[in-house]
PDB file of N, CA and C in Angstrom:
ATOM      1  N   UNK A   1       0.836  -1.168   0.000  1.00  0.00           N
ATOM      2  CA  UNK A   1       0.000   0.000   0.000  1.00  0.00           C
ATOM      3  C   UNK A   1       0.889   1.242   0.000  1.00  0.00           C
ATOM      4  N   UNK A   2       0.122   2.181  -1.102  1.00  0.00           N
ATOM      5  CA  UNK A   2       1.164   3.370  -0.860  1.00  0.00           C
ATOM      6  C   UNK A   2       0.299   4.480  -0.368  1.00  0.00           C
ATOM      7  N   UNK A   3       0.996   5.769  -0.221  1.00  0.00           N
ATOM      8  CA  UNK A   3       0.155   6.824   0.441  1.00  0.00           C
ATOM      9  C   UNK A   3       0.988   7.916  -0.150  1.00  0.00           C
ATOM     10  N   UNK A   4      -0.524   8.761  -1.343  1.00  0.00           N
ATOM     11  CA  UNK A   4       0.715   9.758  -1.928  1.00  0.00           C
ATOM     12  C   UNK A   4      -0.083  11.445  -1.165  1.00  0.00           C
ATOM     13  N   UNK A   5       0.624  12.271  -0.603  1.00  0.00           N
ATOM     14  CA  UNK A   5       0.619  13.332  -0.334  1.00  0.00           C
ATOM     15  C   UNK A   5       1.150  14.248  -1.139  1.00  0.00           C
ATOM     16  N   UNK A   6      -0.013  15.632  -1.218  1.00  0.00           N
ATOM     17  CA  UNK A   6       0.542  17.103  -1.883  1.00  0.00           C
ATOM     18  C   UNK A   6       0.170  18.009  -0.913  1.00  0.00           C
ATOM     19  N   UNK A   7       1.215  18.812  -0.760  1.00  0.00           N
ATOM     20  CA  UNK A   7       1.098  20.159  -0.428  1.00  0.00           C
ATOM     21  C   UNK A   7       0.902  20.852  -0.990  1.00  0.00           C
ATOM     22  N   UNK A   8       0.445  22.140  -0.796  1.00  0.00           N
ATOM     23  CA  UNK A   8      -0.116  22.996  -1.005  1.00  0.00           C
ATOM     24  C   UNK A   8      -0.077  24.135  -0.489  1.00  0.00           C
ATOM     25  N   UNK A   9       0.597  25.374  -1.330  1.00  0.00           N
ATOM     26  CA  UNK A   9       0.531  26.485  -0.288  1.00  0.00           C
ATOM     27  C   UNK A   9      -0.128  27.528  -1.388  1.00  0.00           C
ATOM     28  N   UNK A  10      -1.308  28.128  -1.160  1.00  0.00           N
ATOM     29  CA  UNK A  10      -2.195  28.665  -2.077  1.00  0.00           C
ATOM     30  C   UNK A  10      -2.295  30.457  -1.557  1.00  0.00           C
ATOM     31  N   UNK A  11      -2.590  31.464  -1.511  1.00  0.00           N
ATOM     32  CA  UNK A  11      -3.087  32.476  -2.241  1.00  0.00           C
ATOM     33  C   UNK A  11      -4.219  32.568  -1.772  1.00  0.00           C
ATOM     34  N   UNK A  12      -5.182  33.211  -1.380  1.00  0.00           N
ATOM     35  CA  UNK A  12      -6.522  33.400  -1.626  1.00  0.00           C
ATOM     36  C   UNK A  12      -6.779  34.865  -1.637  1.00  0.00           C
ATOM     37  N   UNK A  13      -6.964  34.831  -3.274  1.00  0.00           N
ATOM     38  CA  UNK A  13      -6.193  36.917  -3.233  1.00  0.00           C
ATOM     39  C   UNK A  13      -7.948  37.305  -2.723  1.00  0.00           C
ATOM     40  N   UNK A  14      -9.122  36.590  -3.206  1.00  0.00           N
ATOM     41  CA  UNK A  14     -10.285  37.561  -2.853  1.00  0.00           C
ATOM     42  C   UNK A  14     -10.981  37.652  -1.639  1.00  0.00           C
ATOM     43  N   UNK A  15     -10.107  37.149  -0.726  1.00  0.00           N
ATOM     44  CA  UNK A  15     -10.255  36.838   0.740  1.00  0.00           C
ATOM     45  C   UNK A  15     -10.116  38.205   1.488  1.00  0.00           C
ATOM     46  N   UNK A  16     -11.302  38.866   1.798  1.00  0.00           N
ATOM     47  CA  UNK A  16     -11.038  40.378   2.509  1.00  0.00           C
ATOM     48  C   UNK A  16     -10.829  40.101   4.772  1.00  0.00           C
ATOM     49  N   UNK A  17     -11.161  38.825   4.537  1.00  0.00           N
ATOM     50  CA  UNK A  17     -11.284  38.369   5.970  1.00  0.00           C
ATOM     51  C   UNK A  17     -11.256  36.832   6.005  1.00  0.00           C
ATOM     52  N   UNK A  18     -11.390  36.125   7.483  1.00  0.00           N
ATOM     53  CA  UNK A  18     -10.895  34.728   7.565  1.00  0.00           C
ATOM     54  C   UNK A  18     -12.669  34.087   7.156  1.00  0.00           C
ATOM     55  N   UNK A  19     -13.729  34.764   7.508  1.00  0.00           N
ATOM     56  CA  UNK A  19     -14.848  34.210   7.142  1.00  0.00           C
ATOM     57  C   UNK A  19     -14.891  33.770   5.805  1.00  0.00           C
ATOM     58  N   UNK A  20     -14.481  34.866   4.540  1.00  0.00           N
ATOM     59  CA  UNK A  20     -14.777  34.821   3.144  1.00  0.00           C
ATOM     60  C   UNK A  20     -13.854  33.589   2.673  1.00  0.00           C
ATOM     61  N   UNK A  21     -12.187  33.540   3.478  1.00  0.00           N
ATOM     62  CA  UNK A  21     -11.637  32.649   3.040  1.00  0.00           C
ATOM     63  C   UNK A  21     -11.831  31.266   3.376  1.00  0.00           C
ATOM     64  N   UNK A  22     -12.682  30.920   4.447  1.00  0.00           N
ATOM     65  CA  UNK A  22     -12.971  29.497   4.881  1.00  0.00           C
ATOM     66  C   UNK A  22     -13.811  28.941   3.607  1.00  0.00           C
ATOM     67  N   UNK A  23     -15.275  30.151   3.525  1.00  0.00           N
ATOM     68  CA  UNK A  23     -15.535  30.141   2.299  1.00  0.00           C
ATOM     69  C   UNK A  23     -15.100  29.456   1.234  1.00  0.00           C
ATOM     70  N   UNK A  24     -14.054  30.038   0.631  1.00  0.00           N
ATOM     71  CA  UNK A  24     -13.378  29.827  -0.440  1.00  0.00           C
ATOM     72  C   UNK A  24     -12.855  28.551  -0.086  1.00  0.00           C
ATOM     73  N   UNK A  25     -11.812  28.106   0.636  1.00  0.00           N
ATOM     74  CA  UNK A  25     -11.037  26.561   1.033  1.00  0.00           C
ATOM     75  C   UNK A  25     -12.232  26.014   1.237  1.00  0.00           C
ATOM     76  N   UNK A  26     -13.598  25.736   2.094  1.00  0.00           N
ATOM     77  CA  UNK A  26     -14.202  24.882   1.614  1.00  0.00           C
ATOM     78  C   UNK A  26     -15.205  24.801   0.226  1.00  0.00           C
ATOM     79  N   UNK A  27     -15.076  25.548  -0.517  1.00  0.00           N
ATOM     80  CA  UNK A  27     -15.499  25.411  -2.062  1.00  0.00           C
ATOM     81  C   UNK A  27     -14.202  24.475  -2.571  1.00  0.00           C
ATOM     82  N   UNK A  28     -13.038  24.859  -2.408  1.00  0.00           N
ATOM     83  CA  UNK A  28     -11.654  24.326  -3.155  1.00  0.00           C
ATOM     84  C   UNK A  28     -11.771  22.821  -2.394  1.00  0.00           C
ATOM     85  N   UNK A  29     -11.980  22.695  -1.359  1.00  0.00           N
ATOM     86  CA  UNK A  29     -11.907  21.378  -0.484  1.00  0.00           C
ATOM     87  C   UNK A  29     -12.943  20.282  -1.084  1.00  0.00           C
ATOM     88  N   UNK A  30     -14.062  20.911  -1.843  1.00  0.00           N
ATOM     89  CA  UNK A  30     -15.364  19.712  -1.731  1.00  0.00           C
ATOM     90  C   UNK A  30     -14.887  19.604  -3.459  1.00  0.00           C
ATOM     91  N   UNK A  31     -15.043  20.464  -3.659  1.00  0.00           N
ATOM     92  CA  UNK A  31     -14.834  20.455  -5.131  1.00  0.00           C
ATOM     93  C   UNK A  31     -13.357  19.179  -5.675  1.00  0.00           C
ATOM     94  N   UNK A  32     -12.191  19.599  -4.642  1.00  0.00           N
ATOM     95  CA  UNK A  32     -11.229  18.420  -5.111  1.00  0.00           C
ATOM     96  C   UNK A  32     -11.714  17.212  -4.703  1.00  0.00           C
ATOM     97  N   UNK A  33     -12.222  16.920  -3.443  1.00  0.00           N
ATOM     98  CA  UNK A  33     -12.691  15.694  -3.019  1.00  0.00           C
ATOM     99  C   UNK A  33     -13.865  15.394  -4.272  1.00  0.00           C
ATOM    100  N   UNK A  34     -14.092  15.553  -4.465  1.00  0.00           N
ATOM    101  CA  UNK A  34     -15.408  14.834  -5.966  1.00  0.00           C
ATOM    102  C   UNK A  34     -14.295  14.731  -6.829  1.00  0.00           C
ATOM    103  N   UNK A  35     -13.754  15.789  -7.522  1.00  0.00           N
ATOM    104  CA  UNK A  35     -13.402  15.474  -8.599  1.00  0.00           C
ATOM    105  C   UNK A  35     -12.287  14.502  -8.930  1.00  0.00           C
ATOM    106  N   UNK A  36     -11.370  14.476  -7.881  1.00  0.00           N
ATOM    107  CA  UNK A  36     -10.248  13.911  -7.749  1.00  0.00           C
ATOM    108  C   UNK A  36     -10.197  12.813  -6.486  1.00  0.00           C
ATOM    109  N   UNK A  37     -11.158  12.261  -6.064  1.00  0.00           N
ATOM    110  CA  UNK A  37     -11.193  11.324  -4.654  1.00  0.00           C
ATOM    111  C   UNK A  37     -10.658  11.199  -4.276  1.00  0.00           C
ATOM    112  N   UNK A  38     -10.098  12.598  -3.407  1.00  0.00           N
ATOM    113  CA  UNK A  38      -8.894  12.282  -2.702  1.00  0.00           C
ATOM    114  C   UNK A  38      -9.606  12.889  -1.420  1.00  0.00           C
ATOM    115  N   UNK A  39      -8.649  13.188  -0.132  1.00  0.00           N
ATOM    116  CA  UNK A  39      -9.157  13.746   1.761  1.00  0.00           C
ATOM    117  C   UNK A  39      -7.931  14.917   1.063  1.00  0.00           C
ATOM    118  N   UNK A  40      -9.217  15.998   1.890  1.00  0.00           N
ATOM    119  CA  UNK A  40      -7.822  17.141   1.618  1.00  0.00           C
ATOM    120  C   UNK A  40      -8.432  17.980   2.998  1.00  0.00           C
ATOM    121  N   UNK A  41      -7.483  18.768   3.568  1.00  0.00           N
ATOM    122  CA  UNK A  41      -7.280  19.476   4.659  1.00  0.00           C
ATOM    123  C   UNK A  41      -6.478  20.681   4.927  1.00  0.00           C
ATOM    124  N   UNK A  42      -7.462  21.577   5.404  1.00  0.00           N
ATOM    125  CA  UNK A  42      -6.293  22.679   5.918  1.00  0.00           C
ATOM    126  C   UNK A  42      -5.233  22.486   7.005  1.00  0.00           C
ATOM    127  N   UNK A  43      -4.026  23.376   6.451  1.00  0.00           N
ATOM    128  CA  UNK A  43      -3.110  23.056   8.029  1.00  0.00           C
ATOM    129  C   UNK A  43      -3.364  24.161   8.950  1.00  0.00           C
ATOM    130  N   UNK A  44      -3.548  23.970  10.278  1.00  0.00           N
ATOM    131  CA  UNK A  44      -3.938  24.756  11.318  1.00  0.00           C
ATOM    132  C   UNK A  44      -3.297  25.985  11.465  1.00  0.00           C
ATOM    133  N   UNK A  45      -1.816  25.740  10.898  1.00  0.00           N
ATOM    134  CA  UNK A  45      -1.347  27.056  10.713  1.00  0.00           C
ATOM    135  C   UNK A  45      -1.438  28.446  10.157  1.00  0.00           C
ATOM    136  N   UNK A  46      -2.232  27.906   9.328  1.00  0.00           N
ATOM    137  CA  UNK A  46      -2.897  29.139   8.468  1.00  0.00           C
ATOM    138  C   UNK A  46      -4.201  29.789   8.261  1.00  0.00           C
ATOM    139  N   UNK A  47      -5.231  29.201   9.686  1.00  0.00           N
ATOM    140  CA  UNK A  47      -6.478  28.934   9.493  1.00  0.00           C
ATOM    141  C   UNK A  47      -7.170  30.206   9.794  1.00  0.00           C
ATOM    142  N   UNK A  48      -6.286  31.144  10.521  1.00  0.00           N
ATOM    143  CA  UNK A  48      -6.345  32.246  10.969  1.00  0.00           C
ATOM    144  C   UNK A  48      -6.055  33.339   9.812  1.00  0.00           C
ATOM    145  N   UNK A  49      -5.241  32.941   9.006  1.00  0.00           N
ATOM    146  CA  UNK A  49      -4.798  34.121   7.599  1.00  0.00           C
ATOM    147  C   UNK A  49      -5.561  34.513   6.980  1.00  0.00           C
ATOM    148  N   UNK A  50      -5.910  35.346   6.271  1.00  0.00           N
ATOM    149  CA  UNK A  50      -7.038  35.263   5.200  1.00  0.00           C
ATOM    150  C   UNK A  50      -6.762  35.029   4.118  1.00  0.00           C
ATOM    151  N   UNK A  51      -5.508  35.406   3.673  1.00  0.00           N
ATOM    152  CA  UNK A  51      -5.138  34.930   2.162  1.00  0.00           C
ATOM    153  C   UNK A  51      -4.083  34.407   2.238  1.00  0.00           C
ATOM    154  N   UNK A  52      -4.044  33.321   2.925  1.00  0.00           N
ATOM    155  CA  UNK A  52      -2.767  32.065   2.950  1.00  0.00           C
ATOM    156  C   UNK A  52      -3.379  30.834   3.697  1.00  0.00           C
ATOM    157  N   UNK A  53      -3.129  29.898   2.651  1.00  0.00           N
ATOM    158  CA  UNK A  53      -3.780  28.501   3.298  1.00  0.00           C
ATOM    159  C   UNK A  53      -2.516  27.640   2.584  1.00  0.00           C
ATOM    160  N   UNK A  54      -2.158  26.440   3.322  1.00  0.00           N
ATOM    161  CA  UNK A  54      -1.562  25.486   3.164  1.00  0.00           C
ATOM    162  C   UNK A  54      -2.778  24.122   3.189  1.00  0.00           C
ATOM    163  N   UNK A  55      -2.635  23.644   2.065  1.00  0.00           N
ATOM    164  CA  UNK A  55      -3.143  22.565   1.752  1.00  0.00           C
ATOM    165  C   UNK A  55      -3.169  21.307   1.828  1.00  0.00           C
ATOM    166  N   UNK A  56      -3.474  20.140   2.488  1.00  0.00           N
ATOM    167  CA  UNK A  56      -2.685  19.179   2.177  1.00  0.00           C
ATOM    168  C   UNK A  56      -3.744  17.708   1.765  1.00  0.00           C
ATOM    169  N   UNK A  57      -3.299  16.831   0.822  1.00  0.00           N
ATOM    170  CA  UNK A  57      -4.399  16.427   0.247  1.00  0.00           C
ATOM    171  C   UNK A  57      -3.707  14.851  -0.461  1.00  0.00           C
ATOM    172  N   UNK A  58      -4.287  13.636   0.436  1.00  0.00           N
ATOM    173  CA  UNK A  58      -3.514  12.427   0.899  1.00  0.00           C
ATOM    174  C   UNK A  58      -4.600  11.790  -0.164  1.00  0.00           C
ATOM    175  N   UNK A  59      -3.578  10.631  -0.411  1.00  0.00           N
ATOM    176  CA  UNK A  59      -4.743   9.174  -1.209  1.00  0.00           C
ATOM    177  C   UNK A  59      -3.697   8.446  -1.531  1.00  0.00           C
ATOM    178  N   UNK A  60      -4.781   7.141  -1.256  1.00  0.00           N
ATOM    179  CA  UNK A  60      -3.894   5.461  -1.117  1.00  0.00           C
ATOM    180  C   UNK A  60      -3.815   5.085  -2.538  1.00  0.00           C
ATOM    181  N   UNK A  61      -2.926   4.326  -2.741  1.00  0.00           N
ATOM    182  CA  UNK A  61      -2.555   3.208  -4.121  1.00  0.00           C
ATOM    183  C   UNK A  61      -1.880   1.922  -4.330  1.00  0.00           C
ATOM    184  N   UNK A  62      -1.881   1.565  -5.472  1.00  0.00           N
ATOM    185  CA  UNK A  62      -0.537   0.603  -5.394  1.00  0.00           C
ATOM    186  C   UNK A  62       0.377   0.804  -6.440  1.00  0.00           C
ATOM    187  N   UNK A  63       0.037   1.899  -7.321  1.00  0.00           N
ATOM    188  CA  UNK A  63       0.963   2.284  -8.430  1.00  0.00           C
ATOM    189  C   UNK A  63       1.853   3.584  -8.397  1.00  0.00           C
ATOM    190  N   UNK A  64       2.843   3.226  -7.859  1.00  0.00           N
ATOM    191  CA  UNK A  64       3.583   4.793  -7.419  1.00  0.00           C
ATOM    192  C   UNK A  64       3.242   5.580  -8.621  1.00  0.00           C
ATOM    193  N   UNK A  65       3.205   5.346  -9.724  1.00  0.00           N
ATOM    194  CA  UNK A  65       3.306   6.660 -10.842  1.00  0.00           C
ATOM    195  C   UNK A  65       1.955   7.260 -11.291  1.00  0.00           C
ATOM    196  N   UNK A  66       0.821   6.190 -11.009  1.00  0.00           N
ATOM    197  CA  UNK A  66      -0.344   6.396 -11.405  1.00  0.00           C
ATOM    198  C   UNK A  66      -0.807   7.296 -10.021  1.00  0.00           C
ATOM    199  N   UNK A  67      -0.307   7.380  -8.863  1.00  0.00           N
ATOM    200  CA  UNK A  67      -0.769   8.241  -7.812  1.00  0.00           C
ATOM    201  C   UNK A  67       0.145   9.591  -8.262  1.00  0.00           C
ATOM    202  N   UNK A  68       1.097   9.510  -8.719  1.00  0.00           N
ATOM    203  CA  UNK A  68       2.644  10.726  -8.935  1.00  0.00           C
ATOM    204  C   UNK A  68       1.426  11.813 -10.316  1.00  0.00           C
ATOM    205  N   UNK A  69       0.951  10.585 -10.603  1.00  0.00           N
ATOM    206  CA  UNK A  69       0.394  11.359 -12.641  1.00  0.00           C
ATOM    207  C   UNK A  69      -0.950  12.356 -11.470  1.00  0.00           C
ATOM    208  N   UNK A  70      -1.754  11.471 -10.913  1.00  0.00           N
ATOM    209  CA  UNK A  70      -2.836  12.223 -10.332  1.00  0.00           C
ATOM    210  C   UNK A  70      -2.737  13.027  -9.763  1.00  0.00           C
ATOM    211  N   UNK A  71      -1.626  12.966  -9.146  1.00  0.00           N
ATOM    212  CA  UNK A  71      -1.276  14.601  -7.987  1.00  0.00           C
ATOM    213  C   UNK A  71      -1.247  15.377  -8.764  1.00  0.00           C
ATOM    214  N   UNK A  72      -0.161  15.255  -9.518  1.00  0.00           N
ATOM    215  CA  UNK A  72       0.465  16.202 -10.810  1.00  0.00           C
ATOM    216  C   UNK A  72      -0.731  16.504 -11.621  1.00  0.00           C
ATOM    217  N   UNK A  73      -1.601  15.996 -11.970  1.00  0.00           N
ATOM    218  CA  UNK A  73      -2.654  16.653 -12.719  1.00  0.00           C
ATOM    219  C   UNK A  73      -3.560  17.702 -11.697  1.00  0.00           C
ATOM    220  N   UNK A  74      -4.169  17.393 -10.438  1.00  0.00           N
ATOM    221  CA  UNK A  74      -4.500  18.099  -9.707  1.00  0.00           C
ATOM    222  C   UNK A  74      -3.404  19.666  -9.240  1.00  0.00           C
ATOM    223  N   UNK A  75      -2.238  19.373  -9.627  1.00  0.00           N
ATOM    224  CA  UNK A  75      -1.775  20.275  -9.347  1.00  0.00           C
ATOM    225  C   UNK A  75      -1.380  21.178 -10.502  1.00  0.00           C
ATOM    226  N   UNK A  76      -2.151  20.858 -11.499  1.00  0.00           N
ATOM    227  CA  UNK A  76      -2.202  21.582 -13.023  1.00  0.00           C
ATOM    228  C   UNK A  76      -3.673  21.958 -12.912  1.00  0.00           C
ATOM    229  N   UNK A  77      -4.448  21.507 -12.006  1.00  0.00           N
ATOM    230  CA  UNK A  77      -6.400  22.012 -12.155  1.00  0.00           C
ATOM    231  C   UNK A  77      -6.373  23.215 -11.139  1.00  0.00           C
ATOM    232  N   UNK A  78      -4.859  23.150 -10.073  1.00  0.00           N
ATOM    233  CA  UNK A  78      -5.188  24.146  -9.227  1.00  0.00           C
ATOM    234  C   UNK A  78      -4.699  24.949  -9.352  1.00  0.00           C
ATOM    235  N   UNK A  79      -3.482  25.325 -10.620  1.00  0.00           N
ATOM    236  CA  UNK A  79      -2.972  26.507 -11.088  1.00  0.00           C
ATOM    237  C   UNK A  79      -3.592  27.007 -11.995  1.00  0.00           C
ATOM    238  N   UNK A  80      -5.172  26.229 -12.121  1.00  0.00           N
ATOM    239  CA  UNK A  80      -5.903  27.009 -13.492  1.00  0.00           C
ATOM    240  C   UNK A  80      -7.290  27.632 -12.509  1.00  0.00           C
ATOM    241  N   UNK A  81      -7.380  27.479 -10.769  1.00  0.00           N
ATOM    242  CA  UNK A  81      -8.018  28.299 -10.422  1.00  0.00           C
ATOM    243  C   UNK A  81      -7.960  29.957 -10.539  1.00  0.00           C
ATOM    244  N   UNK A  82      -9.388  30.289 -10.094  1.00  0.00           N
ATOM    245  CA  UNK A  82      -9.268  31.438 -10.591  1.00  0.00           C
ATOM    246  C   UNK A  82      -9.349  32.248  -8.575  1.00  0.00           C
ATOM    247  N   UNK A  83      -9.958  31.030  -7.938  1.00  0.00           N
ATOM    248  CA  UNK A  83     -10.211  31.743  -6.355  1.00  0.00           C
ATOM    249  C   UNK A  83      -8.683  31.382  -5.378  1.00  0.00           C
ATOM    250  N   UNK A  84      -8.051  30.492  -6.181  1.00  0.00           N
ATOM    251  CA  UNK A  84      -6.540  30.661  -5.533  1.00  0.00           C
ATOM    252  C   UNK A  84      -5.359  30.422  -5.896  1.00  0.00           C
ATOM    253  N   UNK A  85      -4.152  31.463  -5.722  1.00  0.00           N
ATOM    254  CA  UNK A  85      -3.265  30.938  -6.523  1.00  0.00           C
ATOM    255  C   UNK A  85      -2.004  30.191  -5.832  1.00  0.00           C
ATOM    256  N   UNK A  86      -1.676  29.141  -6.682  1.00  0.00           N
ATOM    257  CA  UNK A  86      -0.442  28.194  -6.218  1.00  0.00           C
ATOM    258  C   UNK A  86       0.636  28.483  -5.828  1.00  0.00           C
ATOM    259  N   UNK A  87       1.462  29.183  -4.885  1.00  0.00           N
ATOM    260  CA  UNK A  87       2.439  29.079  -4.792  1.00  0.00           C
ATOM    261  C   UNK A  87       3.596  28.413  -4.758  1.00  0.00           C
ATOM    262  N   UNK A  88       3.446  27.324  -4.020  1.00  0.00           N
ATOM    263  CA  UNK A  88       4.413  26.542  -4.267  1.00  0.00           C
ATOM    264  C   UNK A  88       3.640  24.871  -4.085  1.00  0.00           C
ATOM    265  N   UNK A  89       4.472  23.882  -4.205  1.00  0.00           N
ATOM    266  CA  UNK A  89       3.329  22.716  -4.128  1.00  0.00           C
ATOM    267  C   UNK A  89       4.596  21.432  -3.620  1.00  0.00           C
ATOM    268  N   UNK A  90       4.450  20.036  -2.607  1.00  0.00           N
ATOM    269  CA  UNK A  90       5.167  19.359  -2.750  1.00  0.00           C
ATOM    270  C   UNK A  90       4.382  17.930  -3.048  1.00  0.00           C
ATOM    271  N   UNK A  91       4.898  16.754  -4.151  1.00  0.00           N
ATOM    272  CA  UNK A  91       4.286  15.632  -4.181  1.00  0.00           C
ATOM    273  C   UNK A  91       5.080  14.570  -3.557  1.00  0.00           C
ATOM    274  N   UNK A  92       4.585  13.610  -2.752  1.00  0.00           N
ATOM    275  CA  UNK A  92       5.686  12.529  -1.667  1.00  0.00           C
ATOM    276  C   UNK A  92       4.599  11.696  -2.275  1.00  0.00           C
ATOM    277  N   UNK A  93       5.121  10.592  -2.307  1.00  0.00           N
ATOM    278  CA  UNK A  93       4.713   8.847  -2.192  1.00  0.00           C
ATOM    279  C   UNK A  93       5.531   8.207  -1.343  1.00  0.00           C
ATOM    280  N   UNK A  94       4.702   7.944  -0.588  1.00  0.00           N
ATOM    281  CA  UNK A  94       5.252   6.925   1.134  1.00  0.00           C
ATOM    282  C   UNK A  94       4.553   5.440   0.745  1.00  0.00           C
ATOM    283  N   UNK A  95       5.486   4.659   1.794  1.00  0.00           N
ATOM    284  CA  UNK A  95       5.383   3.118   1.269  1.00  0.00           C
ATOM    285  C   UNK A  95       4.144   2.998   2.765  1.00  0.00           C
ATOM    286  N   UNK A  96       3.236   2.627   3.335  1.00  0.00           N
ATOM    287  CA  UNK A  96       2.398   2.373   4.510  1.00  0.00           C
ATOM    288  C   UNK A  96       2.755   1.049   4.862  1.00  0.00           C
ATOM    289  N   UNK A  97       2.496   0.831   5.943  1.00  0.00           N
ATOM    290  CA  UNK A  97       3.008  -0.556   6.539  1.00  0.00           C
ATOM    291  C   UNK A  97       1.956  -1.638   5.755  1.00  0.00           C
ATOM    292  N   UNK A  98       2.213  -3.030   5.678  1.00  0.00           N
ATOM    293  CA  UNK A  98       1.405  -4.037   4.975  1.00  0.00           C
ATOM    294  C   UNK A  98       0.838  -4.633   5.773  1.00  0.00           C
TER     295      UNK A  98
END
């Protein structure tokens, strides 16, 4: 079993306060979970910012490259948002115990 993780450190330029931006991360949150079946989560660190969220957004496999291709495409759907922008992004594939 593998377990591939992306980070995410996003932007939320139309965020005038932390209300509008929860807003926004949970539109970005439900929306990846459908489209891409993956668990995605804010990190606590940023929950307070209004226009800075760190992302992070886990899913199981058994094909390291076919989880590597899916991140990587999700992380080409989220530089074509228009409610946040990507700053920087990391993709890991971890081996999980058997």
């Amino acid at each position: 079993m593998l377990i591939g993780i992306l980070q995410m450190e996003l932007r939320i330029g139309d965020a005038l306060n932390v209300r509008e931006k929860r807003r926004i991360v949970k539109s970005l949150k439900d929306k990846w979970h459908h489209h891409h079946n993956v668990s995605v989560v804010e990190a606590e660190e940023t929950a307070d910012h209004p226009q800075h969220a760190i992302m992070g957004v886990a899913l199981m496999g058994n094909d390291a490259r076919h989880m590597e291709s899916s991140l990587s495409k999700m992380v080409e759907h989220v530089r074509q948002e228009r409610q946040a922008e990507l700053l920087d992004y990391r993709i890991e594939i971890i081996a999980g115990r058997d």
